[in-house]
C-alpha atoms as a PDB file:
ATOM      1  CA  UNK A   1     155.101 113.007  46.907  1.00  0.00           C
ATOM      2  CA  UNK A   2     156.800 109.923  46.462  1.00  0.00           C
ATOM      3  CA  UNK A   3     160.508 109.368  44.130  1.00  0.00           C
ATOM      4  CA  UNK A   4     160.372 106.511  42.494  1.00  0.00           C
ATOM      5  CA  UNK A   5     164.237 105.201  41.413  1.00  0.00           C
ATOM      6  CA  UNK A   6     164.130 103.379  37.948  1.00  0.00           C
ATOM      7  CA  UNK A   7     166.746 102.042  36.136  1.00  0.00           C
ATOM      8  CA  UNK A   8     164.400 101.049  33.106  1.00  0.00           C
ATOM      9  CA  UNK A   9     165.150  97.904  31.340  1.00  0.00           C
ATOM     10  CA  UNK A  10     167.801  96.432  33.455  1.00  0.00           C
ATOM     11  CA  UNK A  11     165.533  96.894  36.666  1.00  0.00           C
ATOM     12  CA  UNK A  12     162.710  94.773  35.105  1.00  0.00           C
ATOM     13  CA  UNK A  13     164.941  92.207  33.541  1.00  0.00           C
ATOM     14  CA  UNK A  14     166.562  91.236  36.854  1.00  0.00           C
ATOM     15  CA  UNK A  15     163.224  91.090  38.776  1.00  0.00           C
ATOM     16  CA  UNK A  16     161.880  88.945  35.824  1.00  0.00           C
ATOM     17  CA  UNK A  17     165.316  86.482  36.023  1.00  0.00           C
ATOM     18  CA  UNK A  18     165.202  86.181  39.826  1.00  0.00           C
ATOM     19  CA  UNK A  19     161.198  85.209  39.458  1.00  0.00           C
ATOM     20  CA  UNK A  20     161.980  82.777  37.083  1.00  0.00           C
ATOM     21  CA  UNK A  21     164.587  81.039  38.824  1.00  0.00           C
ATOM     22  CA  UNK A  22     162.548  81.083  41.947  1.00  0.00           C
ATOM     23  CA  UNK A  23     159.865  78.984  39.912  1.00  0.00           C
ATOM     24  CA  UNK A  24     162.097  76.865  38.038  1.00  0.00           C
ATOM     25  CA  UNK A  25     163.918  76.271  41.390  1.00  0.00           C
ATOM     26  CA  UNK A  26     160.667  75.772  43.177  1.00  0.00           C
ATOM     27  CA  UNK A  27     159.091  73.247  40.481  1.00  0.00           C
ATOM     28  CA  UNK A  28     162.265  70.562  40.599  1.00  0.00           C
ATOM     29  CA  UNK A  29     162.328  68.923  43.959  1.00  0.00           C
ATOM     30  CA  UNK A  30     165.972  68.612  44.734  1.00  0.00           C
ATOM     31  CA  UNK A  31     166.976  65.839  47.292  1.00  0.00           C
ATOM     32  CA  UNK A  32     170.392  66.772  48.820  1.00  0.00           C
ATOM     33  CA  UNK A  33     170.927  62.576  49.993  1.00  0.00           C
ATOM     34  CA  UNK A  34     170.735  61.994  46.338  1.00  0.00           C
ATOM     35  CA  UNK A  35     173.646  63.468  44.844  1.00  0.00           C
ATOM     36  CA  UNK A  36     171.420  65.677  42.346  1.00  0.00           C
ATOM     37  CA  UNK A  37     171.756  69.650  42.572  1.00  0.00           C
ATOM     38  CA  UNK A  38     171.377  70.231  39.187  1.00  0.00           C
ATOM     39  CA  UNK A  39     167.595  71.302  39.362  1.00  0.00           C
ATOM     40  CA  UNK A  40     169.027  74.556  41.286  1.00  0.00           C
ATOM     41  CA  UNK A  41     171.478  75.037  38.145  1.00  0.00           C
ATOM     42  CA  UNK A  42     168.928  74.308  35.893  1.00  0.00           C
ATOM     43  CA  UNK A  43     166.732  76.877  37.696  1.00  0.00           C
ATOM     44  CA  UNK A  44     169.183  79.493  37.721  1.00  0.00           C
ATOM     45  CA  UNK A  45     170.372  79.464  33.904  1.00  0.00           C
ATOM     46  CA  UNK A  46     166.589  79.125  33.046  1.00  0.00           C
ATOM     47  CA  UNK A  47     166.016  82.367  35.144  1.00  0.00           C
ATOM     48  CA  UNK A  48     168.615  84.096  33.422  1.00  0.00           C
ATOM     49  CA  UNK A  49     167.760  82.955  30.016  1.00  0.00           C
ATOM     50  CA  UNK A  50     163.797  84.390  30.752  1.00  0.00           C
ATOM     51  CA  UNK A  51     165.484  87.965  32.029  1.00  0.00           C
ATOM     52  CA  UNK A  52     167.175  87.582  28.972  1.00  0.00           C
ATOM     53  CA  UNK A  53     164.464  87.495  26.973  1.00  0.00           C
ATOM     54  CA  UNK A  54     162.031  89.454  28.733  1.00  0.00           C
ATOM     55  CA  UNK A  55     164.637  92.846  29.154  1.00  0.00           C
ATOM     56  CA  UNK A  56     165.115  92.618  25.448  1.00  0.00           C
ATOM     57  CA  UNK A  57     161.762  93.192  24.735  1.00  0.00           C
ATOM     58  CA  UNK A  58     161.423  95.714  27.018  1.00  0.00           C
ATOM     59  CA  UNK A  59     163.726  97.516  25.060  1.00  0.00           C
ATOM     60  CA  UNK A  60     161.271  97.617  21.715  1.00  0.00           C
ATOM     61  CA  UNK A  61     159.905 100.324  20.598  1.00  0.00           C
ATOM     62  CA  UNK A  62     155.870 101.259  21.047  1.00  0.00           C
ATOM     63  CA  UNK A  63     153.763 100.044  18.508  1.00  0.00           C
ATOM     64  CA  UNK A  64     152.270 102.747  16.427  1.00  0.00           C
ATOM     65  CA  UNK A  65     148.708 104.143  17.417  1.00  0.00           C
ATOM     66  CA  UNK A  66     145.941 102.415  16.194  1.00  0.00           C
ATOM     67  CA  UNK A  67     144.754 104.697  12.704  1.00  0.00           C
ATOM     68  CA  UNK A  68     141.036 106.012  13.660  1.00  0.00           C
ATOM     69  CA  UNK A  69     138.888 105.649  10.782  1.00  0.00           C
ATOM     70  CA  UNK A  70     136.911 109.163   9.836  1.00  0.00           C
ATOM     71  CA  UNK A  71     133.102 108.456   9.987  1.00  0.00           C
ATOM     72  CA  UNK A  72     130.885 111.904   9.942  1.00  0.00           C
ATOM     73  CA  UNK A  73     128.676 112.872  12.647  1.00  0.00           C
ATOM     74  CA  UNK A  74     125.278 113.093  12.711  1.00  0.00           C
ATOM     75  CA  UNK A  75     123.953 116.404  13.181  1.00  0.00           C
ATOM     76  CA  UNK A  76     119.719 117.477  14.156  1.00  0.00           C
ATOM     77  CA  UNK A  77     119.237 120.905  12.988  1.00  0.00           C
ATOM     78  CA  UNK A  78     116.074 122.105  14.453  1.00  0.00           C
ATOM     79  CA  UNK A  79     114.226 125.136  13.431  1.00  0.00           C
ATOM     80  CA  UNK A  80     114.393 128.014  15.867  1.00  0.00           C
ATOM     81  CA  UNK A  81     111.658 128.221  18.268  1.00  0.00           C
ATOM     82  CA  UNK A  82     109.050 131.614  17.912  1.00  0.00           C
ATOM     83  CA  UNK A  83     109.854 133.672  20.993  1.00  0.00           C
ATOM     84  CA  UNK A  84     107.017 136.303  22.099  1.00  0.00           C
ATOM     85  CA  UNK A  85     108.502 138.885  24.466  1.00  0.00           C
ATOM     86  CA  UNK A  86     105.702 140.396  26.418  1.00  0.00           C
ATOM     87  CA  UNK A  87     105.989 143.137  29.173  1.00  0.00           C
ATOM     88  CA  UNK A  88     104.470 142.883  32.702  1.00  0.00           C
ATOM     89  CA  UNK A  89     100.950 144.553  32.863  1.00  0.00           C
ATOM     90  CA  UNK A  90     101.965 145.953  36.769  1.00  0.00           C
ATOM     91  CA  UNK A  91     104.639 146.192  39.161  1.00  0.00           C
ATOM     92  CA  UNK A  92     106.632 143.265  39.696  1.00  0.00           C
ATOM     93  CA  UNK A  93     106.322 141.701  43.429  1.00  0.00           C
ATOM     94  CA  UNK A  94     107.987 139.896  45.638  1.00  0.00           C
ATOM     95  CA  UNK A  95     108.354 138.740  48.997  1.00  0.00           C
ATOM     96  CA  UNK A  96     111.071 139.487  51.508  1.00  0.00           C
ATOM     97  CA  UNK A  97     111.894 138.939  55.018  1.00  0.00           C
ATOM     98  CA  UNK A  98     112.562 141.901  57.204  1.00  0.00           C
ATOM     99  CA  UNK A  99     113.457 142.207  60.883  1.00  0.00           C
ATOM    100  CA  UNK A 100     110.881 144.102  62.721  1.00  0.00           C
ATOM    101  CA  UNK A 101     111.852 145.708  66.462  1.00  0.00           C
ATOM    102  CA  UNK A 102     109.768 145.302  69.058  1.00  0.00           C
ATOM    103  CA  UNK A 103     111.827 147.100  71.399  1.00  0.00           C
ATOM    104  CA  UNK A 104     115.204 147.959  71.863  1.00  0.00           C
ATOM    105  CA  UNK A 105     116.390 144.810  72.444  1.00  0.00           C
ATOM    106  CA  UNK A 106     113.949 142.346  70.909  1.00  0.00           C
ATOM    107  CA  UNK A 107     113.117 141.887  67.357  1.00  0.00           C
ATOM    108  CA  UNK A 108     110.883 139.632  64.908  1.00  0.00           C
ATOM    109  CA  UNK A 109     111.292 138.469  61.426  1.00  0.00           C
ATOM    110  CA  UNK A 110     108.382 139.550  58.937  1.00  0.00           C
ATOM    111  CA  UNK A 111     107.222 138.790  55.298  1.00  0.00           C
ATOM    112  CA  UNK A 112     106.363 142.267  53.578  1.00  0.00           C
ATOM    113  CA  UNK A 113     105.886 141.962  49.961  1.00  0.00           C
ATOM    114  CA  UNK A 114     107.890 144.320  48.097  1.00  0.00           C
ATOM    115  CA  UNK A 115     106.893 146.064  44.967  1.00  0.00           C
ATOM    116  CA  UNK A 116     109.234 147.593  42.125  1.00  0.00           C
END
């Protein structure tokens, strides 16, 4: 079996602020010769403002089940079948296998038919 640690809402919000900074980051080119870092701050705060948002509606509750309308089934009633119960005119047979000894060491499977 495998544990699983959760820490709910605050788990998921931090996974979903580092994604979105690693997007945002990723999506603004930032050239170090130019003098502009701010698409890694930009990337960063929007990161944090997505967690943000995203851990606060984790933290809504359910929606209510959906209400199942009643409909009534249709139900086949069939009239009962006539059942004749007749008894067997002679013994009932069957056929079994039986081990048959030739001697007293070999032996041979044969089909005897076996009336009760």
């Amino acid at each position: 079996m495998r544990t699983t640690l959760s820490f709910g809402p605050i788990r998921h919000g931090a996974r979903a602020a580092l994604v979105g900074a690693l997007l945002i980051a990723a999506a603004v080119p930032g050239e170090a010769r130019d003098g502009r870092n701010g698409g890694l701050a930009a990337g960063v705060a929007g990161g944090v403002v997505a967690g943000a948002l995203l851990g606060g509606a984790a933290n809504q509750p359910p929606p209510p089940p959906p209400v199942e309308e009643y409909r009534p089934r249709r139900v086949v009633v069939e009239e009962p079948e006539e059942v004749v119960v007749r008894r067997p005119r002679g013994p009932v047979c069957h056929y079994e296998r039986r081990k048959v000894w030739l001697n007293e060491e070999d032996f041979t499977y044969k089909r005897v038919e076996v009336c009760e």
